[in-house]
C-alpha atoms as a PDB file:
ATOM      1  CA  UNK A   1     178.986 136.987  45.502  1.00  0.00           C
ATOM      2  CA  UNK A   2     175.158 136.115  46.717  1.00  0.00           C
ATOM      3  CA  UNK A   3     172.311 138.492  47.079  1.00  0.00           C
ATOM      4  CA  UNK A   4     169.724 139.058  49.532  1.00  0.00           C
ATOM      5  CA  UNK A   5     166.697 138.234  49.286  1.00  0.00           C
ATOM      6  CA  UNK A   6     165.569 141.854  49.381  1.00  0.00           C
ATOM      7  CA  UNK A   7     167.653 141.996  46.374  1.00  0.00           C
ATOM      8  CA  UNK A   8     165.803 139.872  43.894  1.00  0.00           C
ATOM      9  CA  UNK A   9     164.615 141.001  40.848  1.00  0.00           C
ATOM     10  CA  UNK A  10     161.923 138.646  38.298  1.00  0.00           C
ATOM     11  CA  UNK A  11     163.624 136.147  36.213  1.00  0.00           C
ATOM     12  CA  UNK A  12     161.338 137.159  33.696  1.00  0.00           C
ATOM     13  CA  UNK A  13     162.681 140.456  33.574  1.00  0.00           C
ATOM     14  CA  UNK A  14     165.631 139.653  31.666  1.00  0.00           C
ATOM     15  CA  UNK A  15     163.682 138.694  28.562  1.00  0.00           C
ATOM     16  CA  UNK A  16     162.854 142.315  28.621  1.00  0.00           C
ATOM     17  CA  UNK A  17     165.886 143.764  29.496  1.00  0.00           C
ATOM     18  CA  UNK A  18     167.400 141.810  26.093  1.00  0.00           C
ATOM     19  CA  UNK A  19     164.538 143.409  24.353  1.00  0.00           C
ATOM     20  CA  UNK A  20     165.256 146.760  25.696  1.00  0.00           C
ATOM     21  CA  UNK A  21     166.961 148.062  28.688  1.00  0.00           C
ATOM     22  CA  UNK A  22     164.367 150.984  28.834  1.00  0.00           C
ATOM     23  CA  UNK A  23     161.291 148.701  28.449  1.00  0.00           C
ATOM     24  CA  UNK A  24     163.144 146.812  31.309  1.00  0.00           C
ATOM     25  CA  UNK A  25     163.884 149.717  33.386  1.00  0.00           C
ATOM     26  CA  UNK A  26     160.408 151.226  32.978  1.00  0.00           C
ATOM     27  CA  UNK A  27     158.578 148.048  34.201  1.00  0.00           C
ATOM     28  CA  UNK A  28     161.193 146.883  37.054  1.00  0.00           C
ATOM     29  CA  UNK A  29     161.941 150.121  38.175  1.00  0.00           C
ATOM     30  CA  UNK A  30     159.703 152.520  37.296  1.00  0.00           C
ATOM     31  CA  UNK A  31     156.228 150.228  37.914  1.00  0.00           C
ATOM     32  CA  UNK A  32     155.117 151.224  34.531  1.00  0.00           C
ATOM     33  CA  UNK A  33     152.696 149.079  32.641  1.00  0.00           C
ATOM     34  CA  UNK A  34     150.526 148.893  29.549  1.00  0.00           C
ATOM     35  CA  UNK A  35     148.687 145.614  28.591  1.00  0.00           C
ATOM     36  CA  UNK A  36     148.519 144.592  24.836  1.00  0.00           C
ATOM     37  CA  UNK A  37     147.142 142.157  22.733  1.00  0.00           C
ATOM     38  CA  UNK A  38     150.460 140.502  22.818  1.00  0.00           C
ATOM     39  CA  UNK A  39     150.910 140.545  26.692  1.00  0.00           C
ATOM     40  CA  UNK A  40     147.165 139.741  26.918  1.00  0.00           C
ATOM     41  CA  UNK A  41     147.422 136.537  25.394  1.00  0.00           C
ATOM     42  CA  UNK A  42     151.026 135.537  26.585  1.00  0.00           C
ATOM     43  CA  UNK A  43     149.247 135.856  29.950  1.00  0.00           C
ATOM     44  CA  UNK A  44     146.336 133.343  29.173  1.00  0.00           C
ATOM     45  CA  UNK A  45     149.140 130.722  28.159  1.00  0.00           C
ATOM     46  CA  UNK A  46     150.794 131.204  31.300  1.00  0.00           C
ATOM     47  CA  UNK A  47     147.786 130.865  33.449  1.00  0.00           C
ATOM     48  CA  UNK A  48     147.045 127.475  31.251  1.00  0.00           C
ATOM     49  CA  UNK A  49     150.574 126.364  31.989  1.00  0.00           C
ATOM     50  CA  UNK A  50     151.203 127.902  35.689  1.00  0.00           C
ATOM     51  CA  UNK A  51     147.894 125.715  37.491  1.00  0.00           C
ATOM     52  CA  UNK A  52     149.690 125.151  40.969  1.00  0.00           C
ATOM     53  CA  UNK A  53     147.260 122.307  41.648  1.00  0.00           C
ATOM     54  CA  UNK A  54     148.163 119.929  39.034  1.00  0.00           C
ATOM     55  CA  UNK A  55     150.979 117.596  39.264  1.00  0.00           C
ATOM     56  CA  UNK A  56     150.834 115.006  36.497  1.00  0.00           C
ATOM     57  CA  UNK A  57     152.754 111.773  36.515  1.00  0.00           C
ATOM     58  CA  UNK A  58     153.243 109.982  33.164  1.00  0.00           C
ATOM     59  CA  UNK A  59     155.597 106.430  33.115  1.00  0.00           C
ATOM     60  CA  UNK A  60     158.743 107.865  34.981  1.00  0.00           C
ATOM     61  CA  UNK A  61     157.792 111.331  34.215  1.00  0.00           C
ATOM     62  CA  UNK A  62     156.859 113.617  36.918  1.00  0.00           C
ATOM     63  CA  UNK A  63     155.532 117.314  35.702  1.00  0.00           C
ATOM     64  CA  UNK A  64     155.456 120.154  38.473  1.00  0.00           C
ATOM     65  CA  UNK A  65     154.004 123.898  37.388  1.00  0.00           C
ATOM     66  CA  UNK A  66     154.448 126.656  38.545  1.00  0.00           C
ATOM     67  CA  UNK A  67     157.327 125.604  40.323  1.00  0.00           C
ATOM     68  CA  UNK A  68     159.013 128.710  42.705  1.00  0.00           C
ATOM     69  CA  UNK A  69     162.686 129.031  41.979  1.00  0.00           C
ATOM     70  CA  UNK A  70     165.239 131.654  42.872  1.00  0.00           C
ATOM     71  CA  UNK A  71     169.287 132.225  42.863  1.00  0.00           C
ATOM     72  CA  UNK A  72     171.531 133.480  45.284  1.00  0.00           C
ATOM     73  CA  UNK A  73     174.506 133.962  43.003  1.00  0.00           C
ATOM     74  CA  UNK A  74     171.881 136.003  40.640  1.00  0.00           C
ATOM     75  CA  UNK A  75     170.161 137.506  42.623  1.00  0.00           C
ATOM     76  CA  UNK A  76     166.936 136.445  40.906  1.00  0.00           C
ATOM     77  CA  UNK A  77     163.259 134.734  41.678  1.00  0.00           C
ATOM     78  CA  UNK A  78     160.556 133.360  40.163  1.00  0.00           C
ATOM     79  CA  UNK A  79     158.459 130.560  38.563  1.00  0.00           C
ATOM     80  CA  UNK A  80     159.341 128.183  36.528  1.00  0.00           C
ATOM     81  CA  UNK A  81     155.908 127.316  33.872  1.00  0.00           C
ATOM     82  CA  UNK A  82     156.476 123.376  33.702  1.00  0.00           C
ATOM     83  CA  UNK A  83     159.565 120.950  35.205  1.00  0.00           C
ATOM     84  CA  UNK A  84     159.492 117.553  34.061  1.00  0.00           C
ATOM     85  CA  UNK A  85     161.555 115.570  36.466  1.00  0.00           C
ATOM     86  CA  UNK A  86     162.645 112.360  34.531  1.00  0.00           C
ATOM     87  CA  UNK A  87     163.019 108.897  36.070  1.00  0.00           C
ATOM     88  CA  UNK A  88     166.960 108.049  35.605  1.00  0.00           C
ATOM     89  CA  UNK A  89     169.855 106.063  37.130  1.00  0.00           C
ATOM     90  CA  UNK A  90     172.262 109.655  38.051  1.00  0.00           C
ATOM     91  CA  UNK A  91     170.093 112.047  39.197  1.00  0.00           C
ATOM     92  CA  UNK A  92     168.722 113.792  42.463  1.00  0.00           C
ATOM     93  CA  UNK A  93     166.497 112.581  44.796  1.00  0.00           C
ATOM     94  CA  UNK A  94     162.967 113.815  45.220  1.00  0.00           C
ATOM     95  CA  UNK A  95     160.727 113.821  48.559  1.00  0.00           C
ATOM     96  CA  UNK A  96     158.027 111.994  48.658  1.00  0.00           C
ATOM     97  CA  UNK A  97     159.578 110.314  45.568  1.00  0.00           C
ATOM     98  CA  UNK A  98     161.617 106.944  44.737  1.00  0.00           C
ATOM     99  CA  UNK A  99     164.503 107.086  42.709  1.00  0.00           C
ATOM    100  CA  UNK A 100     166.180 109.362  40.983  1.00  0.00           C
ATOM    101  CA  UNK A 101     165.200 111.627  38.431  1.00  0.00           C
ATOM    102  CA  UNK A 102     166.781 114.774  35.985  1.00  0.00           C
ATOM    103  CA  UNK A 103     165.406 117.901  35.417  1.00  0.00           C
ATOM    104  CA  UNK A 104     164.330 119.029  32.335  1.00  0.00           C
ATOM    105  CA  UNK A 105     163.078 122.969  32.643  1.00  0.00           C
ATOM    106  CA  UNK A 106     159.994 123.968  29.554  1.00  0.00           C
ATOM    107  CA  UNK A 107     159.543 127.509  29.916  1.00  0.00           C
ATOM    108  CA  UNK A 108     155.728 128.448  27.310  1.00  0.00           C
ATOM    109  CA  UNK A 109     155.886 131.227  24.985  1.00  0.00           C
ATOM    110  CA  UNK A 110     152.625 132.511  23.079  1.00  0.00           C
ATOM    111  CA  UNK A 111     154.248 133.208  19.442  1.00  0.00           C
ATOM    112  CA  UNK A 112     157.103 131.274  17.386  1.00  0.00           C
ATOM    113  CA  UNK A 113     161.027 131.273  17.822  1.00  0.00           C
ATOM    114  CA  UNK A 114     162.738 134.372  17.895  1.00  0.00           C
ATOM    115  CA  UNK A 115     165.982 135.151  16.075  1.00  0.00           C
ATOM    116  CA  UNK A 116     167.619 137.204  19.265  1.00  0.00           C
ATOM    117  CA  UNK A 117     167.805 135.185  22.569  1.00  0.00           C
ATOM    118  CA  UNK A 118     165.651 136.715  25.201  1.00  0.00           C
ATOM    119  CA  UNK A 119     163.612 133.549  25.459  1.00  0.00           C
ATOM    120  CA  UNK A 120     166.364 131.663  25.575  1.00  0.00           C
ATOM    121  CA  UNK A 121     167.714 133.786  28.459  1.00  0.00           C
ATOM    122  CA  UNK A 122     164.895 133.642  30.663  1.00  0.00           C
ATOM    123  CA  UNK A 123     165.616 129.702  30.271  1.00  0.00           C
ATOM    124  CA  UNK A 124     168.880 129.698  30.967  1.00  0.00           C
ATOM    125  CA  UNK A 125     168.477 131.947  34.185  1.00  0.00           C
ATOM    126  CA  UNK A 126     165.702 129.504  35.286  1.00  0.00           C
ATOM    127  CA  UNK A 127     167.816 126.572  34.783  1.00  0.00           C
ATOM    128  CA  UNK A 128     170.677 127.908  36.757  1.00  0.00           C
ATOM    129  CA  UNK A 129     168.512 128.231  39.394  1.00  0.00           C
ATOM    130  CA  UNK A 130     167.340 124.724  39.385  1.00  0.00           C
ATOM    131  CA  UNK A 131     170.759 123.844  39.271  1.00  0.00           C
ATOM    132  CA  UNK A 132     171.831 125.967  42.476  1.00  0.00           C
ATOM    133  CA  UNK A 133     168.606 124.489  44.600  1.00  0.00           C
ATOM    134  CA  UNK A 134     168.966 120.800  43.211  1.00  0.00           C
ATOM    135  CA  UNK A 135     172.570 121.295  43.139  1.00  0.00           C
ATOM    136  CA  UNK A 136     172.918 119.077  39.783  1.00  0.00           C
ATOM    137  CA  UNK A 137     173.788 119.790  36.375  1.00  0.00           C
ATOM    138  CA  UNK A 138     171.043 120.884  33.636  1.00  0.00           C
ATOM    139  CA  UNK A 139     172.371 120.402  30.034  1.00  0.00           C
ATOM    140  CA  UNK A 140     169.495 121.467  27.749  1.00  0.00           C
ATOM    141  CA  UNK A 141     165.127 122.521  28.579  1.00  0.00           C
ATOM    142  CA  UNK A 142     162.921 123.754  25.668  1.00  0.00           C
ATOM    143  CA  UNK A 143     160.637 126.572  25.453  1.00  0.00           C
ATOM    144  CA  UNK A 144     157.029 125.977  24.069  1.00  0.00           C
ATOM    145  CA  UNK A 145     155.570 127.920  21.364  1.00  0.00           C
ATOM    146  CA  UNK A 146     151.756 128.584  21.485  1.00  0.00           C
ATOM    147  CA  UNK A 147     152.143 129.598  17.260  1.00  0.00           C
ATOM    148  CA  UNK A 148     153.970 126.478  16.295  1.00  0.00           C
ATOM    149  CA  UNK A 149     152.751 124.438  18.955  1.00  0.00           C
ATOM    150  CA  UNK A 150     155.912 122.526  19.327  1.00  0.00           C
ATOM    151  CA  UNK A 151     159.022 122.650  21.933  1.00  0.00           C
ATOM    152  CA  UNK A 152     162.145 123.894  20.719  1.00  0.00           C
ATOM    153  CA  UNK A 153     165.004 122.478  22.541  1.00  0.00           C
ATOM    154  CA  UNK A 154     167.545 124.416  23.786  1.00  0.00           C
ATOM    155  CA  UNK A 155     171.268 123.595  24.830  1.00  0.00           C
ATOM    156  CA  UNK A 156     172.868 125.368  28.159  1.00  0.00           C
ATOM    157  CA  UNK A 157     175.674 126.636  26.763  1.00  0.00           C
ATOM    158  CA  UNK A 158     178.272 128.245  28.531  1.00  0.00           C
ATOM    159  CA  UNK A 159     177.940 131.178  26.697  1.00  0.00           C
ATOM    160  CA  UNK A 160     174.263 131.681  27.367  1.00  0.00           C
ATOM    161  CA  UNK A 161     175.401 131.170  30.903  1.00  0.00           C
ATOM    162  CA  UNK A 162     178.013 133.900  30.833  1.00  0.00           C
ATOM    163  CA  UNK A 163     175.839 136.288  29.506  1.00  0.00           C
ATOM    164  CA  UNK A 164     172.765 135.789  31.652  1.00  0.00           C
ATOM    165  CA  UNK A 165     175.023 136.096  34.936  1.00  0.00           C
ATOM    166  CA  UNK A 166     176.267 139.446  33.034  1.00  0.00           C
ATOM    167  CA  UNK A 167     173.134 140.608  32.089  1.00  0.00           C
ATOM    168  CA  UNK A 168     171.408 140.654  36.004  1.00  0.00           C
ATOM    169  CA  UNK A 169     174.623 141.547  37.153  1.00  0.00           C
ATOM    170  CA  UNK A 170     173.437 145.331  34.760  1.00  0.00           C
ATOM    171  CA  UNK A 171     169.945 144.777  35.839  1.00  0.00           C
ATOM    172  CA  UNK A 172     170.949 144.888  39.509  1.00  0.00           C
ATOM    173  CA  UNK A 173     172.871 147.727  38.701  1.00  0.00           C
ATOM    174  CA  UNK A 174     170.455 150.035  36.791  1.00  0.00           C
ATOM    175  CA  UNK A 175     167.849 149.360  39.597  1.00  0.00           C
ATOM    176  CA  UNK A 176     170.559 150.064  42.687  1.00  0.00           C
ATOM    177  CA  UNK A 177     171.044 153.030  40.687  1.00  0.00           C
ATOM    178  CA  UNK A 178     167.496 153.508  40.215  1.00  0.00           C
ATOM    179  CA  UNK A 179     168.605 154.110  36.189  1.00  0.00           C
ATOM    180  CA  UNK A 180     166.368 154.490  33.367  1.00  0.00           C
ATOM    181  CA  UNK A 181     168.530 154.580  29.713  1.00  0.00           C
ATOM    182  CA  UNK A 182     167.367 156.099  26.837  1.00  0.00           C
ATOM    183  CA  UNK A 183     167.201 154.395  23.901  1.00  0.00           C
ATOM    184  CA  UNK A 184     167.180 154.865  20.140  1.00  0.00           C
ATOM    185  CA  UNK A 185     163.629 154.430  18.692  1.00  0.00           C
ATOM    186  CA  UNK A 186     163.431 151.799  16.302  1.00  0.00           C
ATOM    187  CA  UNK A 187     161.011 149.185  14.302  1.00  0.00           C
ATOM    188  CA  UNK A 188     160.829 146.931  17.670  1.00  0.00           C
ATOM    189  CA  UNK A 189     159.332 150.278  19.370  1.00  0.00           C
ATOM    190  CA  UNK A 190     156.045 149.319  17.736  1.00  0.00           C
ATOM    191  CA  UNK A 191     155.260 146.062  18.915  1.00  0.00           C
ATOM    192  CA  UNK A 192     156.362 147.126  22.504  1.00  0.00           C
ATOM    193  CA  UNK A 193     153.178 147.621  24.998  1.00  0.00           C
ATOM    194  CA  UNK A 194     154.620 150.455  26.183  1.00  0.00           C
ATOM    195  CA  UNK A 195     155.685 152.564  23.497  1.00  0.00           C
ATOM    196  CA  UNK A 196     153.239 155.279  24.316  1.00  0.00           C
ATOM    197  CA  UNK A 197     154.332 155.659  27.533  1.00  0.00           C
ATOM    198  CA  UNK A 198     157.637 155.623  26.588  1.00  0.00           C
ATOM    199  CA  UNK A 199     157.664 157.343  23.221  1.00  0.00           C
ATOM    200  CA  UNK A 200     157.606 160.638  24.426  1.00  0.00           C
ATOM    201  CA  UNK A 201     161.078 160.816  26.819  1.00  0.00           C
ATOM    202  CA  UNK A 202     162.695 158.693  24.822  1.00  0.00           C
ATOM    203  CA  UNK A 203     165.132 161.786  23.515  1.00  0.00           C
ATOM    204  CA  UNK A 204     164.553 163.824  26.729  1.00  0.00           C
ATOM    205  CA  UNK A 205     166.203 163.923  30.277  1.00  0.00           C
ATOM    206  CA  UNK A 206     164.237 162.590  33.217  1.00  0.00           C
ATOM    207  CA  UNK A 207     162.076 159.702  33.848  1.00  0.00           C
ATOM    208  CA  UNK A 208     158.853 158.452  32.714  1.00  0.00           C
ATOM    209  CA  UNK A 209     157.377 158.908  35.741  1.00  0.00           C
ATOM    210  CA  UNK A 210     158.595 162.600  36.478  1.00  0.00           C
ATOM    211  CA  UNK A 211     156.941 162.873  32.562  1.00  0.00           C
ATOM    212  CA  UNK A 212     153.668 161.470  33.483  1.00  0.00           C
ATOM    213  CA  UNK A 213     153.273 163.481  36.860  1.00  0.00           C
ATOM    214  CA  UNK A 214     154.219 166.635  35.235  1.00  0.00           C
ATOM    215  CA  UNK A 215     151.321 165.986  33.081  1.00  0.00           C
ATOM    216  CA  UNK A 216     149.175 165.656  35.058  1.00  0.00           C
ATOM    217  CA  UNK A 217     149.896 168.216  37.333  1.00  0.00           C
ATOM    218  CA  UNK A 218     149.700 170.566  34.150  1.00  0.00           C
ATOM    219  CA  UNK A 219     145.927 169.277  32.980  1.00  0.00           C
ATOM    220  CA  UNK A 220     144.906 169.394  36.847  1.00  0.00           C
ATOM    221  CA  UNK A 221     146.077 173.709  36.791  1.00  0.00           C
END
């Protein structure tokens, strides 16, 4: 199966749909936002990282950012922070560019390495797409942690694989559906930027924005 274009969703999405399928839902469906400390700085990194005019070349090393990727069979777009493209003997041919090189995929991340795998998601799904558009095979990238200032490599399994392709094949279906789930609160709920906006439906019917407009309408009667 491949999507339309007028079917994408973010790539980036999926690190928040591992988080929480509400959070998810509330951002990529709902257009609800609410800017933290947390998102505040995550944002500076990526503005460091994603700098569309620089293209570096070190030895046999070329490094793109900001590089626009998508997938047909996913049904997902975005950028990609940093690609290194590496000088090799079996690889894929660049324009503009002599030889052949591999792709290595660095997705930048503003704290340390987290236990679950939404980080490692959003790499995974970004790789894939490489993979389609290149058509070539990706066996490990590494995600960059602003905290501990070091990459941590990470290996494309096949399992990550399956359950990224499962995981947008839910997000597409919660947004054809136009679904927001409720959730259970829990200790995560706190460090979430939107936990006052979400806080309050979170054990009732209905949506946050029906919530919010109801509101509204009551303070402006």
């Amino acid at each position: 199966m491949e999507y339309a274009e007028e079917e994408y969703l973010m790539i980036s999405g999926i690190q928040h749909f591992k988080f929480c399928r509400r959070q998810w839902a509330l951002i990529h469906i709902e257009q609800q936002w609410s800017e933290n400390y947390h998102t505040a700085v995550g944002e500076l990194m990526h503005k460091k990282a994603h700098d569309p005019y620089i293209t570096e070349k070190r030895k046999d090393v070329l490094i793109v950012r900001a590089l626009p990727i998508a997938s047909r069979k996913l049904g997902a777009v975005g950028e990609c922070d940093i690609v290194e493209f590496h000088k090799c003997d079996d690889g894929v041919s660049l324009r503009g560019h002599r030889g052949l090189y591999s792709i290595y995929p660095i997705e930048y991340k503003k704290g340390k390495p987290k236990v679950s795998e939404e980080d490692k998601l959003q790499l995974v799904v970004q790789t894939m797409a490489l993979e389609e558009m290149f058509s070539t095979q990706i066996e490990e990238g590494a995600i960059y942690y602003g905290e501990t200032r070091r990459r941590e490599v990470v290996q494309v399994s096949q399992e990550l694989r399956d359950m990224a392709t499962k995981m947008f094949e839910e997000m597409h279906d919660y947004f054809k559906r136009g679904y927001t789930p409720k959730v259970k609160q829990s200790k995560s709920c706190n460090s979430c930027s939107l936990k006052d906006i979400c806080l309050p439906r979170l054990n009732k019917a209905g949506s946050v924005k029906n919530y919010i407009s109801q509101m509204l309408g009551d303070n402006v009667e």
